[in-house]
Every structure is written in C-alpha cells, then in structure tokens.
ModelCIF file with pLDDT and N, C-alpha, C, O atoms, coordinates in Angstrom:
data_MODEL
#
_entry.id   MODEL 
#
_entity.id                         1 
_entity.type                       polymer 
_entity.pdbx_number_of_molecules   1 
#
_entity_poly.entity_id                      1 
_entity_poly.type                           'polypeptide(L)' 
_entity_poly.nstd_linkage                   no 
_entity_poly.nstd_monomer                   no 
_entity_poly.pdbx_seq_one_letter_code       
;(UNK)(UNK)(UNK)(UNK)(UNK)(UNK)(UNK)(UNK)(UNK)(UNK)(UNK)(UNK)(UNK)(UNK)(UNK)(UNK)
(UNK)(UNK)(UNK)(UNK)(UNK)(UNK)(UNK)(UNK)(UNK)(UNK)(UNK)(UNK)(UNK)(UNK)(UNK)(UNK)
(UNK)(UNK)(UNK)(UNK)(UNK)(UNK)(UNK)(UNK)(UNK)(UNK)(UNK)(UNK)(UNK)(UNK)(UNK)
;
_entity_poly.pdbx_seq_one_letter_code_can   XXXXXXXXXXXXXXXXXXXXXXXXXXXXXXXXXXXXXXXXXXXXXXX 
_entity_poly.pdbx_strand_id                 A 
#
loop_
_entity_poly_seq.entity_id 
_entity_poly_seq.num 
_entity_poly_seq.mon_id 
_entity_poly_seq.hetero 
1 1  UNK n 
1 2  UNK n 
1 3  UNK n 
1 4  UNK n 
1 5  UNK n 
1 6  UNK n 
1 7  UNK n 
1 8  UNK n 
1 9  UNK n 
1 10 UNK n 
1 11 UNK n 
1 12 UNK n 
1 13 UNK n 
1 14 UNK n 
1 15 UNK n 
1 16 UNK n 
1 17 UNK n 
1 18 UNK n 
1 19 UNK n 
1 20 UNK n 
1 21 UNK n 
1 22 UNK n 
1 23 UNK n 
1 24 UNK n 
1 25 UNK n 
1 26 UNK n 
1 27 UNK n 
1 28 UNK n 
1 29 UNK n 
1 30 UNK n 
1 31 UNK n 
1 32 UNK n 
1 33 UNK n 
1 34 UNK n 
1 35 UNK n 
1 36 UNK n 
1 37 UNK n 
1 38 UNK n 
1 39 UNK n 
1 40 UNK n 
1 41 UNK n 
1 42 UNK n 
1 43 UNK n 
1 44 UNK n 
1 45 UNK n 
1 46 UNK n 
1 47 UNK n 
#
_struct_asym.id          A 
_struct_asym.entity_id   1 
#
loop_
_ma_qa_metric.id 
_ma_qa_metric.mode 
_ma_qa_metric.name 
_ma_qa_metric.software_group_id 
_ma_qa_metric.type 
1 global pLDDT . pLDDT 
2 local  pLDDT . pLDDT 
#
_ma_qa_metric_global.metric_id      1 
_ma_qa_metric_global.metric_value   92.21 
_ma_qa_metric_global.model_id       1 
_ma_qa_metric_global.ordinal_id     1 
#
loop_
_ma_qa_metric_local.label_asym_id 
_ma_qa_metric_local.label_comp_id 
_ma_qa_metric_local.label_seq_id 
_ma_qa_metric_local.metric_id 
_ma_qa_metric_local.metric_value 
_ma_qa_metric_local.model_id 
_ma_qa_metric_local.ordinal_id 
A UNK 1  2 91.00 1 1  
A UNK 2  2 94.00 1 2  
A UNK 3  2 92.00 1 3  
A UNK 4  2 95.00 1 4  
A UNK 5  2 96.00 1 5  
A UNK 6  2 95.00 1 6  
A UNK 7  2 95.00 1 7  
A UNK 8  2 96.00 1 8  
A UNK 9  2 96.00 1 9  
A UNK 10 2 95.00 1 10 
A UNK 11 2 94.00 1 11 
A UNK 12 2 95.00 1 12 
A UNK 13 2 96.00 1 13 
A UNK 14 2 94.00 1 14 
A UNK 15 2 93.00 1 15 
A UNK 16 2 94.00 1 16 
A UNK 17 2 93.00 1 17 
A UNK 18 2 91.00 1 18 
A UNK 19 2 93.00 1 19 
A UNK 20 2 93.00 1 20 
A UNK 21 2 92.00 1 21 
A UNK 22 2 91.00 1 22 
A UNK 23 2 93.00 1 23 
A UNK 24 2 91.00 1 24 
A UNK 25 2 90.00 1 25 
A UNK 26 2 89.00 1 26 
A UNK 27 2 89.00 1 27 
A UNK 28 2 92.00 1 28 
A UNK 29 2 93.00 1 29 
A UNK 30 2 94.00 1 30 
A UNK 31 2 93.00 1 31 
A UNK 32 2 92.00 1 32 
A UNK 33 2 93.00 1 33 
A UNK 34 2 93.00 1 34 
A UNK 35 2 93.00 1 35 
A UNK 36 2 93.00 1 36 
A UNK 37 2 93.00 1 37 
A UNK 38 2 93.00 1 38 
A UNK 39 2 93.00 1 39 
A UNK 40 2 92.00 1 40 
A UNK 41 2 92.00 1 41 
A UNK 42 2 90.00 1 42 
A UNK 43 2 90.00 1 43 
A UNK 44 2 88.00 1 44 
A UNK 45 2 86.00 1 45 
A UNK 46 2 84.00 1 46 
A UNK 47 2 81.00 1 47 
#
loop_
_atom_site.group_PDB 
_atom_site.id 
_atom_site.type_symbol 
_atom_site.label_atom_id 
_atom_site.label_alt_id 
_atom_site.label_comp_id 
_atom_site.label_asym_id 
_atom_site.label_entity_id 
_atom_site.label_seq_id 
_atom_site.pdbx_PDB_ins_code 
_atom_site.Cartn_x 
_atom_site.Cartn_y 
_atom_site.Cartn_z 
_atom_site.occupancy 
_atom_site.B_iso_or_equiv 
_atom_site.pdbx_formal_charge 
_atom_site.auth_seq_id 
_atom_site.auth_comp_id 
_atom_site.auth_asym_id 
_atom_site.auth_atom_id 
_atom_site.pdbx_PDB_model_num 
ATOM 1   N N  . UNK A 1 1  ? -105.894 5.923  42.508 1.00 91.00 ? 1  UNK A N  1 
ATOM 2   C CA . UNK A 1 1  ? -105.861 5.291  41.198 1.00 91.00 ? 1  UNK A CA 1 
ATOM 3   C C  . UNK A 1 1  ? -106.702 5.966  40.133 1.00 91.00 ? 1  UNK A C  1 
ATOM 4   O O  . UNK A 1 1  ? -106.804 5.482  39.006 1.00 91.00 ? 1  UNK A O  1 
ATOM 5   N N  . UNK A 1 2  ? -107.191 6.882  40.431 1.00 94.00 ? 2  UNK A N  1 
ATOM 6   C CA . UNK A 1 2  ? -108.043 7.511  39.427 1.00 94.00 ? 2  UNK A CA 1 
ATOM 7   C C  . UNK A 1 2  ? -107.275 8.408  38.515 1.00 94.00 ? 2  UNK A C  1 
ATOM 8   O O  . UNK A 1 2  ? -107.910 9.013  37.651 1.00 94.00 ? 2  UNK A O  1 
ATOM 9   N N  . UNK A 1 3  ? -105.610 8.610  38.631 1.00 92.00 ? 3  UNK A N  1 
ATOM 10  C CA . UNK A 1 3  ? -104.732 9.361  37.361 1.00 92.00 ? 3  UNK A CA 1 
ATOM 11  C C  . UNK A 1 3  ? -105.334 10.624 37.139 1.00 92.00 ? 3  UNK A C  1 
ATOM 12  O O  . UNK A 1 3  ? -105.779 11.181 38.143 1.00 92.00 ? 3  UNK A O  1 
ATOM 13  N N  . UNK A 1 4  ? -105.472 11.315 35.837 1.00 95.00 ? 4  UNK A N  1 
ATOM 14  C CA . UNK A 1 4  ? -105.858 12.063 35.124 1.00 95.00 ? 4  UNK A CA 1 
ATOM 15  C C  . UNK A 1 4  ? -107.259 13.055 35.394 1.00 95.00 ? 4  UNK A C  1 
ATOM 16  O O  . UNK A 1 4  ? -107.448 14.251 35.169 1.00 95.00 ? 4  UNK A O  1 
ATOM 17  N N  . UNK A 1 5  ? -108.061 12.084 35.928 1.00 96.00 ? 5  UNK A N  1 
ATOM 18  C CA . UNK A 1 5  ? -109.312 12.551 36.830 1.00 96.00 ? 5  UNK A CA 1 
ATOM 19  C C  . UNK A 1 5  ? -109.025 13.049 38.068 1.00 96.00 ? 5  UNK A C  1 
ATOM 20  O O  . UNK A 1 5  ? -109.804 13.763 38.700 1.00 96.00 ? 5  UNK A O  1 
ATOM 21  N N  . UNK A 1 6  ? -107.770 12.655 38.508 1.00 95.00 ? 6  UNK A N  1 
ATOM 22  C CA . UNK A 1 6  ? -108.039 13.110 40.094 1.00 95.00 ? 6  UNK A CA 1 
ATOM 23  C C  . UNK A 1 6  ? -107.252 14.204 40.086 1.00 95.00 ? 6  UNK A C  1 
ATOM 24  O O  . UNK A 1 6  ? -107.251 14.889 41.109 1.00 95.00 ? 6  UNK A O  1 
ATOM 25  N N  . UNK A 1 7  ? -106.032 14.798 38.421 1.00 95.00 ? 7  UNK A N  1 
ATOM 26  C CA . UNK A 1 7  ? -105.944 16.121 38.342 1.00 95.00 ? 7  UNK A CA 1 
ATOM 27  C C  . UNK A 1 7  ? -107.321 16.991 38.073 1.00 95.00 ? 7  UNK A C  1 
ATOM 28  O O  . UNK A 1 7  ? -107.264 18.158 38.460 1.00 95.00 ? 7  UNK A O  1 
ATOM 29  N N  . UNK A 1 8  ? -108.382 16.620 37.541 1.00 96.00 ? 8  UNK A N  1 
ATOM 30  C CA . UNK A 1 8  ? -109.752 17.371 36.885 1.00 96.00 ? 8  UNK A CA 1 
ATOM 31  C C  . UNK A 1 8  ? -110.360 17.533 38.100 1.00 96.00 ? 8  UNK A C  1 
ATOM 32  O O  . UNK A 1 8  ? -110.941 18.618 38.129 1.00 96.00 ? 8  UNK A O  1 
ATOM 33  N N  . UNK A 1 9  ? -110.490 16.800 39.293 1.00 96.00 ? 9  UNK A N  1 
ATOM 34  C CA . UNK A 1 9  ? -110.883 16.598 40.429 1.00 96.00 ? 9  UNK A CA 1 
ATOM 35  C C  . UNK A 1 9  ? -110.504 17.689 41.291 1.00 96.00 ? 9  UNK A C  1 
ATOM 36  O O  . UNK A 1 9  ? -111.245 18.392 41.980 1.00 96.00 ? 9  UNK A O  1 
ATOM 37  N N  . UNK A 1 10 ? -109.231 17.738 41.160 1.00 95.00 ? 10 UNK A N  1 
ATOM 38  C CA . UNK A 1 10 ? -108.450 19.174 41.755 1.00 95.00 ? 10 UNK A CA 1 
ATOM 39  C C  . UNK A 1 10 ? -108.667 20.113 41.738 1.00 95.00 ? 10 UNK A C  1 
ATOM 40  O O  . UNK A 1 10 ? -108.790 20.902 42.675 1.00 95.00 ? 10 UNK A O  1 
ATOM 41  N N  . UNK A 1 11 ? -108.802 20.306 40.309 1.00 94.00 ? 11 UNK A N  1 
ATOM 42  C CA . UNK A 1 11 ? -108.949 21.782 39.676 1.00 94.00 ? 11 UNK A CA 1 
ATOM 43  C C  . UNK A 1 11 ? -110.507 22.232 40.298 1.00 94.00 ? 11 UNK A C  1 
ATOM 44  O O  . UNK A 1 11 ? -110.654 23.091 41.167 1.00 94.00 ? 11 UNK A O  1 
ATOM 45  N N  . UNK A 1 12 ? -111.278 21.698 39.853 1.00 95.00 ? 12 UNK A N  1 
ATOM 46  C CA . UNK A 1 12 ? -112.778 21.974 40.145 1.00 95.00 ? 12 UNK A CA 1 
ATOM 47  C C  . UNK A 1 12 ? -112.753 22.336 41.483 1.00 95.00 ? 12 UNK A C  1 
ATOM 48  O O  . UNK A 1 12 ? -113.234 23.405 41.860 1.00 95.00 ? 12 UNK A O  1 
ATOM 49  N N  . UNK A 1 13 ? -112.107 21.342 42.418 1.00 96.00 ? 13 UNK A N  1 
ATOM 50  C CA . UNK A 1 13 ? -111.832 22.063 44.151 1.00 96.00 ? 13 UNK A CA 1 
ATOM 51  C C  . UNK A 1 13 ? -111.404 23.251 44.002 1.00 96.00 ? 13 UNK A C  1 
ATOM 52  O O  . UNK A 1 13 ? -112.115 24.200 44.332 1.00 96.00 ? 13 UNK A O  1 
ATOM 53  N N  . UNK A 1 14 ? -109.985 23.453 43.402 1.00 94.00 ? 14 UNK A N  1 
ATOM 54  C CA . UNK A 1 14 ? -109.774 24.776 43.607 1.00 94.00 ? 14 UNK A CA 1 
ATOM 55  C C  . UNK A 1 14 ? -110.382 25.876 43.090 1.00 94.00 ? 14 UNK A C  1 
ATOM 56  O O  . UNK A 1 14 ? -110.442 26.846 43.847 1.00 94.00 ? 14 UNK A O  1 
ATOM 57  N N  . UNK A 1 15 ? -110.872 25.991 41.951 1.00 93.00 ? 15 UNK A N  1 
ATOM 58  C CA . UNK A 1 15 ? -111.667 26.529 41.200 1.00 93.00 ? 15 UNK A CA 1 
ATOM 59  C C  . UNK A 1 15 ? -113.275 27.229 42.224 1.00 93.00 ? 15 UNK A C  1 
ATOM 60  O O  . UNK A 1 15 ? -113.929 28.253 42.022 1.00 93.00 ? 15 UNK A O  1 
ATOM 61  N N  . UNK A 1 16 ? -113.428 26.179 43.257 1.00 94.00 ? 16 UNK A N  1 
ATOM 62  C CA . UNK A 1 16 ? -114.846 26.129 43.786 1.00 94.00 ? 16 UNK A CA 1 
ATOM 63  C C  . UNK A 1 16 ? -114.253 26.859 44.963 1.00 94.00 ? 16 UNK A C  1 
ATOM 64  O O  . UNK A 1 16 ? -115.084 27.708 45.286 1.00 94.00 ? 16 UNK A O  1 
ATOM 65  N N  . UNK A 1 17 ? -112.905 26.940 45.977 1.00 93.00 ? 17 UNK A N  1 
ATOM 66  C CA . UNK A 1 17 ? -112.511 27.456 46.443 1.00 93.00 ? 17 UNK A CA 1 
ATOM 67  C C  . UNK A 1 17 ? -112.367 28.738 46.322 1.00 93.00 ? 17 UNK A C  1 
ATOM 68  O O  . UNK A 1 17 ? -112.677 29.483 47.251 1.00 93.00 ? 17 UNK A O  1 
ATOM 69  N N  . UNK A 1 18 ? -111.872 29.205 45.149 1.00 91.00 ? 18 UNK A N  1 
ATOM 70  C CA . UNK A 1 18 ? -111.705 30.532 45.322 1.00 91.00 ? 18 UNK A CA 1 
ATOM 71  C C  . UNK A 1 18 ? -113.036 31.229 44.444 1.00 91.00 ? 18 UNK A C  1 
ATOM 72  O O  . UNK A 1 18 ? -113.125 32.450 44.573 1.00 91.00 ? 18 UNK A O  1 
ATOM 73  N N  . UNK A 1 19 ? -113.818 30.727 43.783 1.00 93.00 ? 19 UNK A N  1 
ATOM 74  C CA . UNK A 1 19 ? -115.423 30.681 43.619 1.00 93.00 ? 19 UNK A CA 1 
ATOM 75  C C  . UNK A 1 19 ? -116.083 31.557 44.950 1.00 93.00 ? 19 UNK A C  1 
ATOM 76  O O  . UNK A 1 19 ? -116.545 32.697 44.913 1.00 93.00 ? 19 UNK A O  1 
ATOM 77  N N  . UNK A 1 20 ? -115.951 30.486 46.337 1.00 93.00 ? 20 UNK A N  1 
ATOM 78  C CA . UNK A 1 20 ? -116.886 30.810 47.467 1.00 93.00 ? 20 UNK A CA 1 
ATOM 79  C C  . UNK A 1 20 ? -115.508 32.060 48.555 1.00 93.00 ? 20 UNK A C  1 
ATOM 80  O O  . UNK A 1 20 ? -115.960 32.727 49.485 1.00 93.00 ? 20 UNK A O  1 
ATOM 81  N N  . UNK A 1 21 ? -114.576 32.107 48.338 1.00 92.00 ? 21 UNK A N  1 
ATOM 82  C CA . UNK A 1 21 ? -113.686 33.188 48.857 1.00 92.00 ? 21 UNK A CA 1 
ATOM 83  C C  . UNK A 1 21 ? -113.792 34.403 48.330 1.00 92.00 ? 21 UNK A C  1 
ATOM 84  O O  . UNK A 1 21 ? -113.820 35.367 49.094 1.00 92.00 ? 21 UNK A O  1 
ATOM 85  N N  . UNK A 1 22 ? -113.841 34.520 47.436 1.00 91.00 ? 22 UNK A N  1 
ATOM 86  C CA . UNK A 1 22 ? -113.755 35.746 46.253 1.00 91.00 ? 22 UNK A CA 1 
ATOM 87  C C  . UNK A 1 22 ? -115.476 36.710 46.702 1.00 91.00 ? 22 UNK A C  1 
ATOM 88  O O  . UNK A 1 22 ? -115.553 37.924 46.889 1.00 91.00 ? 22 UNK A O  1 
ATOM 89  N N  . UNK A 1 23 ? -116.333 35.978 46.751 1.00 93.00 ? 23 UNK A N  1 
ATOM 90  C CA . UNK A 1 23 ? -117.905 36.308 47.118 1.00 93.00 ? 23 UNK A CA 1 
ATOM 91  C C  . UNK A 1 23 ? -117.890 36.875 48.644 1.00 93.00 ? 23 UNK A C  1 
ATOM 92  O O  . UNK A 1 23 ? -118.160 38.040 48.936 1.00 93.00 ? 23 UNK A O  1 
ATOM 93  N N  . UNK A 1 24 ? -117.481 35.723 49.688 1.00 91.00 ? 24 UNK A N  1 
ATOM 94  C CA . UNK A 1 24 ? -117.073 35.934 50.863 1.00 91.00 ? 24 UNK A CA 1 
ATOM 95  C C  . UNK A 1 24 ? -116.559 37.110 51.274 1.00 91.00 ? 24 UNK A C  1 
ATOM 96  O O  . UNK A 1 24 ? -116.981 37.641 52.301 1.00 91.00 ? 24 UNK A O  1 
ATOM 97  N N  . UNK A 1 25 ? -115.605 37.651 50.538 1.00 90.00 ? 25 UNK A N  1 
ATOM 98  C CA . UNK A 1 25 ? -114.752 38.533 50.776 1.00 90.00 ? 25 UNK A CA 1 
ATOM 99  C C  . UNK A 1 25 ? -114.870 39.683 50.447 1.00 90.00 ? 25 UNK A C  1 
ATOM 100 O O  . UNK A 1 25 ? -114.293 40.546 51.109 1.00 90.00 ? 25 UNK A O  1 
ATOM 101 N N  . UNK A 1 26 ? -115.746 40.071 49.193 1.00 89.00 ? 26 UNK A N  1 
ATOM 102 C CA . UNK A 1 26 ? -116.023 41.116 48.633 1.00 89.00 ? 26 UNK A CA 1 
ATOM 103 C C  . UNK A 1 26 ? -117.569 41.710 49.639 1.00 89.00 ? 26 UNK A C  1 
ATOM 104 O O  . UNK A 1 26 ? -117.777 42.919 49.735 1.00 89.00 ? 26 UNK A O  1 
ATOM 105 N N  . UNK A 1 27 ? -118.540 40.659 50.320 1.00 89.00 ? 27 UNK A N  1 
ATOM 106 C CA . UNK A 1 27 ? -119.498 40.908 50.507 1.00 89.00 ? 27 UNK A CA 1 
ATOM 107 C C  . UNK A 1 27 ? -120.539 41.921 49.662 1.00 89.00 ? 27 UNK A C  1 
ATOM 108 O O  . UNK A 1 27 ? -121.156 42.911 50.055 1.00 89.00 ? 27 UNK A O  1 
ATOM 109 N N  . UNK A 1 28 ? -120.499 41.413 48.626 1.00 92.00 ? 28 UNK A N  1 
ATOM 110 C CA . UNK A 1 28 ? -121.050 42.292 47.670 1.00 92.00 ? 28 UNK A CA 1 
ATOM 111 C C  . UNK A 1 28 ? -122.513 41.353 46.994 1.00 92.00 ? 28 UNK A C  1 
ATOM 112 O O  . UNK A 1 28 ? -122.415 40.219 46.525 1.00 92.00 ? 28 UNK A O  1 
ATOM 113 N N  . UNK A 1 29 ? -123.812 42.143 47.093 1.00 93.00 ? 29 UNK A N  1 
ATOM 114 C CA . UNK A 1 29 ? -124.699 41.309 46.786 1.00 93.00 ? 29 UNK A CA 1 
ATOM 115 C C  . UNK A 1 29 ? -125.603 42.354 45.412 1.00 93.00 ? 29 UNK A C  1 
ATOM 116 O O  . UNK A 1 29 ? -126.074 43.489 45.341 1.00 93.00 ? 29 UNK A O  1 
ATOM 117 N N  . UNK A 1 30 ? -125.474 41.266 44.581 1.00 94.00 ? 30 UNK A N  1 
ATOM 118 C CA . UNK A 1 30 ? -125.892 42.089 42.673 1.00 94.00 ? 30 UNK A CA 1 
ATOM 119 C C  . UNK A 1 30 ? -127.316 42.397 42.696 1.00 94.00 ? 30 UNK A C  1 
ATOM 120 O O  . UNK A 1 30 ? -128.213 41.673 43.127 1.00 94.00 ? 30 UNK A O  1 
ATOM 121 N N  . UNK A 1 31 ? -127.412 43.498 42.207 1.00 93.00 ? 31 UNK A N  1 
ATOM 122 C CA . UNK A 1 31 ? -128.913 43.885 41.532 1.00 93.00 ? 31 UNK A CA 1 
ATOM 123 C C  . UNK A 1 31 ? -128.613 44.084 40.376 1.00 93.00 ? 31 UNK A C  1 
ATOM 124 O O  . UNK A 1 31 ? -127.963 45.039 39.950 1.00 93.00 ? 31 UNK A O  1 
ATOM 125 N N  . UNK A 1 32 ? -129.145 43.034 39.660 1.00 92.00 ? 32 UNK A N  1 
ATOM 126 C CA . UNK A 1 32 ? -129.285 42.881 37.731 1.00 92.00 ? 32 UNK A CA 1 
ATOM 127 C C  . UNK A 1 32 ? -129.818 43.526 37.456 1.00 92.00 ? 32 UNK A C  1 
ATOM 128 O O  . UNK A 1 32 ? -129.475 43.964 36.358 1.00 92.00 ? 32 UNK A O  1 
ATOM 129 N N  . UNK A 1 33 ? -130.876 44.094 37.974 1.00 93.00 ? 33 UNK A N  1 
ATOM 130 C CA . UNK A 1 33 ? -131.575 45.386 37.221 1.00 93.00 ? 33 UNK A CA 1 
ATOM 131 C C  . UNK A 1 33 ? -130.963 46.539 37.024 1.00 93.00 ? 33 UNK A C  1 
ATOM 132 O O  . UNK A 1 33 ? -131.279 47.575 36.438 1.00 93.00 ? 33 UNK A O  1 
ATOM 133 N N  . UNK A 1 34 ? -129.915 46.141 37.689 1.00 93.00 ? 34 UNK A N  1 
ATOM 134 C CA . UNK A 1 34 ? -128.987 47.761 37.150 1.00 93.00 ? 34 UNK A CA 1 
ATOM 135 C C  . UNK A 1 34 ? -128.074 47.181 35.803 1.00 93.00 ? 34 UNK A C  1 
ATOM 136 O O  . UNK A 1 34 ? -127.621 48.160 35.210 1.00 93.00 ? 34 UNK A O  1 
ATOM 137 N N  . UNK A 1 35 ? -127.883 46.576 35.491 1.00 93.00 ? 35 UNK A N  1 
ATOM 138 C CA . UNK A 1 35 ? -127.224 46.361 34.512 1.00 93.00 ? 35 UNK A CA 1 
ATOM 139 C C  . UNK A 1 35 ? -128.007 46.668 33.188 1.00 93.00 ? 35 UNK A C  1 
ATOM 140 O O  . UNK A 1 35 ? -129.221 46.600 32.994 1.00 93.00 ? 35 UNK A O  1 
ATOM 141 N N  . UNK A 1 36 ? -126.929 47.050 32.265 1.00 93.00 ? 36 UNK A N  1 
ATOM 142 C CA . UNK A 1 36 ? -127.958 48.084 30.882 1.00 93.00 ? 36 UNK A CA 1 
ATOM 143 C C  . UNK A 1 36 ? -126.619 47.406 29.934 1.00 93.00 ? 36 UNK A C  1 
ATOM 144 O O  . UNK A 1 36 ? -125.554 46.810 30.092 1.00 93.00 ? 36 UNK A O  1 
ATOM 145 N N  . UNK A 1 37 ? -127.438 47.919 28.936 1.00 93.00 ? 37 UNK A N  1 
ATOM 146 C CA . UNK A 1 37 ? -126.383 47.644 27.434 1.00 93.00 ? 37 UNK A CA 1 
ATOM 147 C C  . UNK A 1 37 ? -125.172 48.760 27.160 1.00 93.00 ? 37 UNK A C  1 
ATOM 148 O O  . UNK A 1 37 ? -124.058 48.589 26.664 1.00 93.00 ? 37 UNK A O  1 
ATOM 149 N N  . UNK A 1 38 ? -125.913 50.154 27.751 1.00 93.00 ? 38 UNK A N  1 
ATOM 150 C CA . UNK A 1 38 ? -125.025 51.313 27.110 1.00 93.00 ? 38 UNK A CA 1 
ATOM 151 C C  . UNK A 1 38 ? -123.541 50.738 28.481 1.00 93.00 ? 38 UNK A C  1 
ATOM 152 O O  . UNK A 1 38 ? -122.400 50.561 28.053 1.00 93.00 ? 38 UNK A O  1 
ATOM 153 N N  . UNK A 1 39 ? -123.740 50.613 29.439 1.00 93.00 ? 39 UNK A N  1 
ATOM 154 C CA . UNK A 1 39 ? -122.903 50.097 30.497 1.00 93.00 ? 39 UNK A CA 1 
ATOM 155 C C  . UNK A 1 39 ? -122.179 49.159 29.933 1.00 93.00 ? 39 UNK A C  1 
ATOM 156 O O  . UNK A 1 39 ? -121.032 49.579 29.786 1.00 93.00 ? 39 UNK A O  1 
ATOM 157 N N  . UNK A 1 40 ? -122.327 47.932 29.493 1.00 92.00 ? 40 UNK A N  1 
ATOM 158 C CA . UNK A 1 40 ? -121.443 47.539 29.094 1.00 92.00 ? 40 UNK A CA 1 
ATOM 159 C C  . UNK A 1 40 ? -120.888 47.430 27.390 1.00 92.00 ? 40 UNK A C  1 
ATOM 160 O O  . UNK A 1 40 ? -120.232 46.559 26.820 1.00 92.00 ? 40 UNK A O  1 
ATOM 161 N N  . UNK A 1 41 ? -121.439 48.645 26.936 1.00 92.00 ? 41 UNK A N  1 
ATOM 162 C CA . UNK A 1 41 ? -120.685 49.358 25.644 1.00 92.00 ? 41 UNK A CA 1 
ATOM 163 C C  . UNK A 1 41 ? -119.364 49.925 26.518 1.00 92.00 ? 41 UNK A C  1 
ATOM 164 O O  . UNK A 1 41 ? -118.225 49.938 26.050 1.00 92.00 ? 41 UNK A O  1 
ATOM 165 N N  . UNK A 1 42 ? -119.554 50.181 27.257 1.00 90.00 ? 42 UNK A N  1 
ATOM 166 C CA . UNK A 1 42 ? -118.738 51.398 28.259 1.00 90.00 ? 42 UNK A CA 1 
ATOM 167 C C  . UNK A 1 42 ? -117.525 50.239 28.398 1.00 90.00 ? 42 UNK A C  1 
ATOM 168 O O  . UNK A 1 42 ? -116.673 50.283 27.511 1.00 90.00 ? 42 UNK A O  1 
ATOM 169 N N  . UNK A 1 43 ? -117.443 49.676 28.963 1.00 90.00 ? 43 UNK A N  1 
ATOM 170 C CA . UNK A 1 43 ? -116.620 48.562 29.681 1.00 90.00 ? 43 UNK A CA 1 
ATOM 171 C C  . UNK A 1 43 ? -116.119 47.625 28.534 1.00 90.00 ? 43 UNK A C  1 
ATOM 172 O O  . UNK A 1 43 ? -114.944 47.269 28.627 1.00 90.00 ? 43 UNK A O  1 
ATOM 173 N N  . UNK A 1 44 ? -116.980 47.091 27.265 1.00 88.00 ? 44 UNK A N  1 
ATOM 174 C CA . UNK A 1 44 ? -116.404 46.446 26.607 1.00 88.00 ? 44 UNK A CA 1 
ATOM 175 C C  . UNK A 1 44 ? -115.037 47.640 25.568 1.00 88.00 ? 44 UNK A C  1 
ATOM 176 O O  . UNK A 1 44 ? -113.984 47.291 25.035 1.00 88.00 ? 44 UNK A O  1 
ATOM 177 N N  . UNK A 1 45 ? -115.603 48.859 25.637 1.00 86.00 ? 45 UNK A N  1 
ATOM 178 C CA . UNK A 1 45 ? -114.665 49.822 24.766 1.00 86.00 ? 45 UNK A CA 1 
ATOM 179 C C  . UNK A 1 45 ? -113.653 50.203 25.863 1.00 86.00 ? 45 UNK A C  1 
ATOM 180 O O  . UNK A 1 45 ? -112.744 50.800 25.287 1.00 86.00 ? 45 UNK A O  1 
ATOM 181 N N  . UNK A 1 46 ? -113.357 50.116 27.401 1.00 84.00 ? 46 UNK A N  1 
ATOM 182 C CA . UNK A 1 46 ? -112.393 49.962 27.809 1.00 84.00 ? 46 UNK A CA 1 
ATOM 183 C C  . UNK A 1 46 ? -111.462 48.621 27.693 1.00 84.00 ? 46 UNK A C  1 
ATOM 184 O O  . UNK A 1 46 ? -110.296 48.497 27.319 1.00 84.00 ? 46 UNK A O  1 
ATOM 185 N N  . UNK A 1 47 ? -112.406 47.680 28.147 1.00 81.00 ? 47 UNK A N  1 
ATOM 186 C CA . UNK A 1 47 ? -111.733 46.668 28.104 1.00 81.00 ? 47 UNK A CA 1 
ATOM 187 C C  . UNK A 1 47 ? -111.160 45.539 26.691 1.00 81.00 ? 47 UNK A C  1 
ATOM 188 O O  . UNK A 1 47 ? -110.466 44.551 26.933 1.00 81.00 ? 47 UNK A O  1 
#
C-alpha cells in the first residue's frame, strides 16, 4: 500500500545494487592524492 514510494523504494535498491557490484567487480581501491586539476582539465576537454 505504499504506491508511489514503493516505486522510490525500488529505485534506491537498485541503484544501491549496482552501487556495491560495480566496486566489487572492478576491485579497484582510490588514492585521491593522485588526483590534480591539470588531470581533470584533460578529461573534462575530452569529455
């Protein structure tokens, strides 16, 4: 009985699903200290 919420309800599951798969899968763990400005000059003028 919750309608409209229990589509918003959904989404956030799936959303959180492929959130913790996507991480899982890549096994990839970030060092922010590598990240710089000229880097993503680089990436924003590709992308």
């Amino acid at each position: 009985g919750l309608g409209v919420w229990g589509l918003v309800l959904g989404s956030y599951a799936a959303v959180l699903v492929e959130f913790n798969l996507a991480w899982l899968f890549a096994r990839w763990r970030p060092r922010l200290r590598l990240a710089s400005l000229a880097m993503w000059r680089e990436l924003v003028g590709y992308g």
